[in-house]
C-alpha atoms as a PDB file:
ATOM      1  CA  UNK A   1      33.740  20.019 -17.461  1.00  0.00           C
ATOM      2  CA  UNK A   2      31.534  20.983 -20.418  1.00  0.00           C
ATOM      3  CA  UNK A   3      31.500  24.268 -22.520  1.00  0.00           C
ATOM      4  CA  UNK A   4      28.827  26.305 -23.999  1.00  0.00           C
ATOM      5  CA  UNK A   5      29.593  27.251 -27.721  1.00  0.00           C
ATOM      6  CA  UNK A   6      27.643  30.717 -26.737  1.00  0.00           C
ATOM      7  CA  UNK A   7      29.852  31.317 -24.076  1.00  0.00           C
ATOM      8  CA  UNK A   8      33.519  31.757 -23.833  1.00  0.00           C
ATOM      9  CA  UNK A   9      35.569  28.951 -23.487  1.00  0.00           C
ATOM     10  CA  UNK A  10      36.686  29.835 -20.144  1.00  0.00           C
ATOM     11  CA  UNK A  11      33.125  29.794 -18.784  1.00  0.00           C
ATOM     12  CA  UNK A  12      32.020  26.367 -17.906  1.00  0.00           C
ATOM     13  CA  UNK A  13      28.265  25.192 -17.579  1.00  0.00           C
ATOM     14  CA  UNK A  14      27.127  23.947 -14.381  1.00  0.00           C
ATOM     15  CA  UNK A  15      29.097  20.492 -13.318  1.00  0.00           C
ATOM     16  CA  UNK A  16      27.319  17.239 -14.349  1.00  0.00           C
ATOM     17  CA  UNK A  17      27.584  15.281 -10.606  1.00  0.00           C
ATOM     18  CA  UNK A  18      27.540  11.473 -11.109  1.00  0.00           C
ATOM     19  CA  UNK A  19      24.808   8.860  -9.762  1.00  0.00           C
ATOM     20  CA  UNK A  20      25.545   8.062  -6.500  1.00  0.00           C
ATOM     21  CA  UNK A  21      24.126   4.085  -7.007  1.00  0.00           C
ATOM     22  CA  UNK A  22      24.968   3.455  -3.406  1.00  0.00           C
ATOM     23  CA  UNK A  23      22.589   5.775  -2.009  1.00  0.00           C
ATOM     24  CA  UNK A  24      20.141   4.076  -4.749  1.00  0.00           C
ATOM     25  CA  UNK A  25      20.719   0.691  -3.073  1.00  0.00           C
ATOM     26  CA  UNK A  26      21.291   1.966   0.369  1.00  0.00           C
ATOM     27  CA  UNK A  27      17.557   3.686  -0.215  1.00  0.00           C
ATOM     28  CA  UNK A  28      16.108   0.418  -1.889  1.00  0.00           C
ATOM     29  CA  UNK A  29      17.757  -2.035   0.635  1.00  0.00           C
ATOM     30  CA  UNK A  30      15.671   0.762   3.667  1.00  0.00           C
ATOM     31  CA  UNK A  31      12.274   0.096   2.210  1.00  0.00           C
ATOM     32  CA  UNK A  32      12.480  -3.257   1.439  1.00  0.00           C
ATOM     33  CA  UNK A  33      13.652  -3.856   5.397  1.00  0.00           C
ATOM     34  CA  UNK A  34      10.465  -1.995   6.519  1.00  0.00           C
ATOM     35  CA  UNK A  35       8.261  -3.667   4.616  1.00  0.00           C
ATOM     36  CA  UNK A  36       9.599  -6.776   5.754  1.00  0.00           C
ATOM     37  CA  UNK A  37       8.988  -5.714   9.318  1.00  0.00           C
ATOM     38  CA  UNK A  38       5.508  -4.693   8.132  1.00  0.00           C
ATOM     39  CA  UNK A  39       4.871  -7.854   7.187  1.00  0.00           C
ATOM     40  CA  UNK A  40       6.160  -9.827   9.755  1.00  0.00           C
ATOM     41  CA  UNK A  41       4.646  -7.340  12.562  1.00  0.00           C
ATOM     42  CA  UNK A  42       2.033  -9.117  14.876  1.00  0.00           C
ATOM     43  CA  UNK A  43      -1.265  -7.549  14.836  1.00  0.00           C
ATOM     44  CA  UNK A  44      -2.806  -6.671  18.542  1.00  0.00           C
ATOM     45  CA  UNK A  45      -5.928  -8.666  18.209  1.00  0.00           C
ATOM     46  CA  UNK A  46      -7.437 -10.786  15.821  1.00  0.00           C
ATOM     47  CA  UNK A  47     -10.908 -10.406  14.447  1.00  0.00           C
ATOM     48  CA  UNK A  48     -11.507 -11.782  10.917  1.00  0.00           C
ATOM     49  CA  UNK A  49     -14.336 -11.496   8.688  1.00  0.00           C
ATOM     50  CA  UNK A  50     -13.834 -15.373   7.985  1.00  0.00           C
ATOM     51  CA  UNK A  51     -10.624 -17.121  10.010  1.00  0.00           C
ATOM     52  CA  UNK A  52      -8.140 -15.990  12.268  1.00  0.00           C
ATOM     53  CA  UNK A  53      -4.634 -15.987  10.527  1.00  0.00           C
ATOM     54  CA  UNK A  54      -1.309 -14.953  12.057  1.00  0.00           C
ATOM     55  CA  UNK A  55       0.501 -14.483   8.705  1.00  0.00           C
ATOM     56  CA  UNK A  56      -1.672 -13.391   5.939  1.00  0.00           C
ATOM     57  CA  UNK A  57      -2.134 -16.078   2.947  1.00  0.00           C
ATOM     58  CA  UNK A  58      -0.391 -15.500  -0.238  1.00  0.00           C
ATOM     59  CA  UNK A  59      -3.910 -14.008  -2.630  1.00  0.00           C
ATOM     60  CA  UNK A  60      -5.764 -12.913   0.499  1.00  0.00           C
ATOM     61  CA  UNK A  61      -7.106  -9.240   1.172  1.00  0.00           C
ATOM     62  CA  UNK A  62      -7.070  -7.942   4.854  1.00  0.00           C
ATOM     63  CA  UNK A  63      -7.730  -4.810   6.102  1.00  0.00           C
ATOM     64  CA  UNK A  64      -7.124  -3.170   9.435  1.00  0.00           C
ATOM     65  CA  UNK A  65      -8.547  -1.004  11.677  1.00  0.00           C
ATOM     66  CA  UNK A  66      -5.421   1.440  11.976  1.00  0.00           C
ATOM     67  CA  UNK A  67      -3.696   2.830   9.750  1.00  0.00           C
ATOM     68  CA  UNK A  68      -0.256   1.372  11.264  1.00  0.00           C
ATOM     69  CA  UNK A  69      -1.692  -1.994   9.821  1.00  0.00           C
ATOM     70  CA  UNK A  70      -2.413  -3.234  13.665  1.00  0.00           C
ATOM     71  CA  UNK A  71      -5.872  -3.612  15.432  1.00  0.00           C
ATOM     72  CA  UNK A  72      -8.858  -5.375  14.245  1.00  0.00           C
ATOM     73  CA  UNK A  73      -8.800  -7.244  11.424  1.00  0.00           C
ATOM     74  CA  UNK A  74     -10.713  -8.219   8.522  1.00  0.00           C
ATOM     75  CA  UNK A  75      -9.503 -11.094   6.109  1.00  0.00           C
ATOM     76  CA  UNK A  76     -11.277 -11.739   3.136  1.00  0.00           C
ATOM     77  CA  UNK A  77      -9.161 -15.309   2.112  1.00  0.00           C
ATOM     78  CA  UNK A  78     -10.293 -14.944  -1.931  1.00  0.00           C
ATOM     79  CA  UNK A  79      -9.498 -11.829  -2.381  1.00  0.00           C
ATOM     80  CA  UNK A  80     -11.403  -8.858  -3.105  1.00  0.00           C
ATOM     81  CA  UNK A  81     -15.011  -9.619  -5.097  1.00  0.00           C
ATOM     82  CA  UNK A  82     -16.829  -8.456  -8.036  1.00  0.00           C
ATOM     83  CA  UNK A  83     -19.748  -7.859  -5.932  1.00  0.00           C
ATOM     84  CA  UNK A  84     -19.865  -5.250  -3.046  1.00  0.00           C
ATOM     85  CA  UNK A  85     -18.942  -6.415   0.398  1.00  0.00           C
ATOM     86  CA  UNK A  86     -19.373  -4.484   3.444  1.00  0.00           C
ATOM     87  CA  UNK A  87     -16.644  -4.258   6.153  1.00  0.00           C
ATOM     88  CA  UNK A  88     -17.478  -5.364   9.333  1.00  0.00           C
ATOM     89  CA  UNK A  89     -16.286  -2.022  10.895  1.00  0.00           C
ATOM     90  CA  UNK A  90     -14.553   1.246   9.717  1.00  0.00           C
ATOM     91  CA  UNK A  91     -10.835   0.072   8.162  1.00  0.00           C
ATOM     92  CA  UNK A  92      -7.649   2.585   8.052  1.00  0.00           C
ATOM     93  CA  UNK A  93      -5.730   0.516   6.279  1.00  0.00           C
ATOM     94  CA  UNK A  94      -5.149  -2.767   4.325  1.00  0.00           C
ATOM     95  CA  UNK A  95      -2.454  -5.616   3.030  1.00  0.00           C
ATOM     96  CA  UNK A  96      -3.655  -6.982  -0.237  1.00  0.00           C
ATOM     97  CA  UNK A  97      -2.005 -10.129  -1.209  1.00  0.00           C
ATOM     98  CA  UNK A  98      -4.256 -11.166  -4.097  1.00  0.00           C
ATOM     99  CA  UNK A  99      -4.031 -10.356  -7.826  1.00  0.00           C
ATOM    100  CA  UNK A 100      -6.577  -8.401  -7.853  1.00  0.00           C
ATOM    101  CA  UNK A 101      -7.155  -4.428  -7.636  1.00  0.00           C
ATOM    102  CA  UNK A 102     -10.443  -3.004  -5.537  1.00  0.00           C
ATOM    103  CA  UNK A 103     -11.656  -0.078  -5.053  1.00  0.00           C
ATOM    104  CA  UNK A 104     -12.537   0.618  -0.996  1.00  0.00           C
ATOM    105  CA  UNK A 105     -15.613   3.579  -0.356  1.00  0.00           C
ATOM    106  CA  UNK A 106     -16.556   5.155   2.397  1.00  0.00           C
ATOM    107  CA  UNK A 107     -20.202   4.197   2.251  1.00  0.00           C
ATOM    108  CA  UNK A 108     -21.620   1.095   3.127  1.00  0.00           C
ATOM    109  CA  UNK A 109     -23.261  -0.279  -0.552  1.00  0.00           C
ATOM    110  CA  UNK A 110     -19.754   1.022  -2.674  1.00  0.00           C
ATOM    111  CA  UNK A 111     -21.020   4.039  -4.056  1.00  0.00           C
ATOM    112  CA  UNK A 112     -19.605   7.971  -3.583  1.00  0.00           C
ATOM    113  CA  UNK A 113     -15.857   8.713  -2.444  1.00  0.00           C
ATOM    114  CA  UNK A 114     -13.771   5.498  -3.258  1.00  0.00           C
ATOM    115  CA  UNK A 115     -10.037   5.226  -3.206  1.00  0.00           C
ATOM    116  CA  UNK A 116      -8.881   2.480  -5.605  1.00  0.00           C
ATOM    117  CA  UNK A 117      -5.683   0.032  -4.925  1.00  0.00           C
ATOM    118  CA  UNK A 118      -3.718  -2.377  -7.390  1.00  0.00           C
ATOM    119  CA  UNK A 119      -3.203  -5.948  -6.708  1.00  0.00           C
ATOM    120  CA  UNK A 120      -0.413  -6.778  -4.009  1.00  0.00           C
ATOM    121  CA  UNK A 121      -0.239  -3.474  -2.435  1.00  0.00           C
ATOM    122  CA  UNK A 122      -0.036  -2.587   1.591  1.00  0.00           C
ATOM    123  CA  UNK A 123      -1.723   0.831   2.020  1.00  0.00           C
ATOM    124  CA  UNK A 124      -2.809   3.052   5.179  1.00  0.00           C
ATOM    125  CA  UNK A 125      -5.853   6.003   4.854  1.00  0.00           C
ATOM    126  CA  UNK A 126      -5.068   7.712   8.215  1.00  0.00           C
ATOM    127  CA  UNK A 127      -8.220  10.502   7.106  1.00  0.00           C
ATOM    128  CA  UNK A 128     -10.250   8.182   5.736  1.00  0.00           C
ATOM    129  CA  UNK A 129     -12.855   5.909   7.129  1.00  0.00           C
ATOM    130  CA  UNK A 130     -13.899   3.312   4.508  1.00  0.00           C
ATOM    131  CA  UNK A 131     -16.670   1.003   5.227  1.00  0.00           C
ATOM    132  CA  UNK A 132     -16.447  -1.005   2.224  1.00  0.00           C
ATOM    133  CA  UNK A 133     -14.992  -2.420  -1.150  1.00  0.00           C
ATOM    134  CA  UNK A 134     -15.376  -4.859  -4.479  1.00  0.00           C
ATOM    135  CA  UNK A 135     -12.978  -5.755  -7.135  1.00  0.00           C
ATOM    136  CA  UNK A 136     -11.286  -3.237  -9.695  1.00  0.00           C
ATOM    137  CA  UNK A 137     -11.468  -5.042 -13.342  1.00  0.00           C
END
């Protein structure tokens, strides 16, 4: 119990409560499990922007047509480019597996409203319909 020099001595500050590293763990130890499951979670169909892949290749991009990471699928085996490529339909959501960041827009040709991702990231965009994407940096 600490003291406050401006205070009497019999008044005690508000208890310090110690780090409860179990719940740290126990809450670390959660989200690696789901994304896990996320990543071992077959997808409903299969339609790729170059070949049909179960599990997604270590430096690939793929994006999905909801935001759960199921549906269609686009995968894009090289990663994201430094030129702009259009999606073959609207995507909710993508698992990026390269080690590179992109930027995904909601237009077709990369320009206006674009939300921007690092490099091995999974991400949904439930309210957002993006259309396509190119390379951050």
């Amino acid at each position: 119990m600490y003291y406050s020099a401006y205070y009497s001595a019999t008044v005690p500050l508000a208890e310090e409560k110690p780090m409860r590293p179990h719940r740290i763990a126990l809450a670390a130890g959660l989200v690696s499990a789901v994304a896990l499951a996320l990543l071992n979670a077959p997808t409903a169909s299969a339609t790729n922007a170059t070949a049909a892949t179960a599990d997604p290749a270590p430096g690939s991009l793929t994006f999905y047509t909801e935001p759960d990471l199921t549906g269609t699928e686009a995968v894009y085996p090289g990663g994201p480019s430094d030129t702009c490529t259009e999606l073959p339909f609207v995507v909710h959501g993508h698992l990026n597996l390269s080690q590179r960041g992109f930027t995904v827009y909601e237009s077709t040709d990369c320009s206006g409203h674009g939300l921007t991702f690092p490099a091995n990231d999974l991400h949904s965009y439930q309210n957002h319909e993006m259309r396509s994407f190119r390379a951050t940096g």
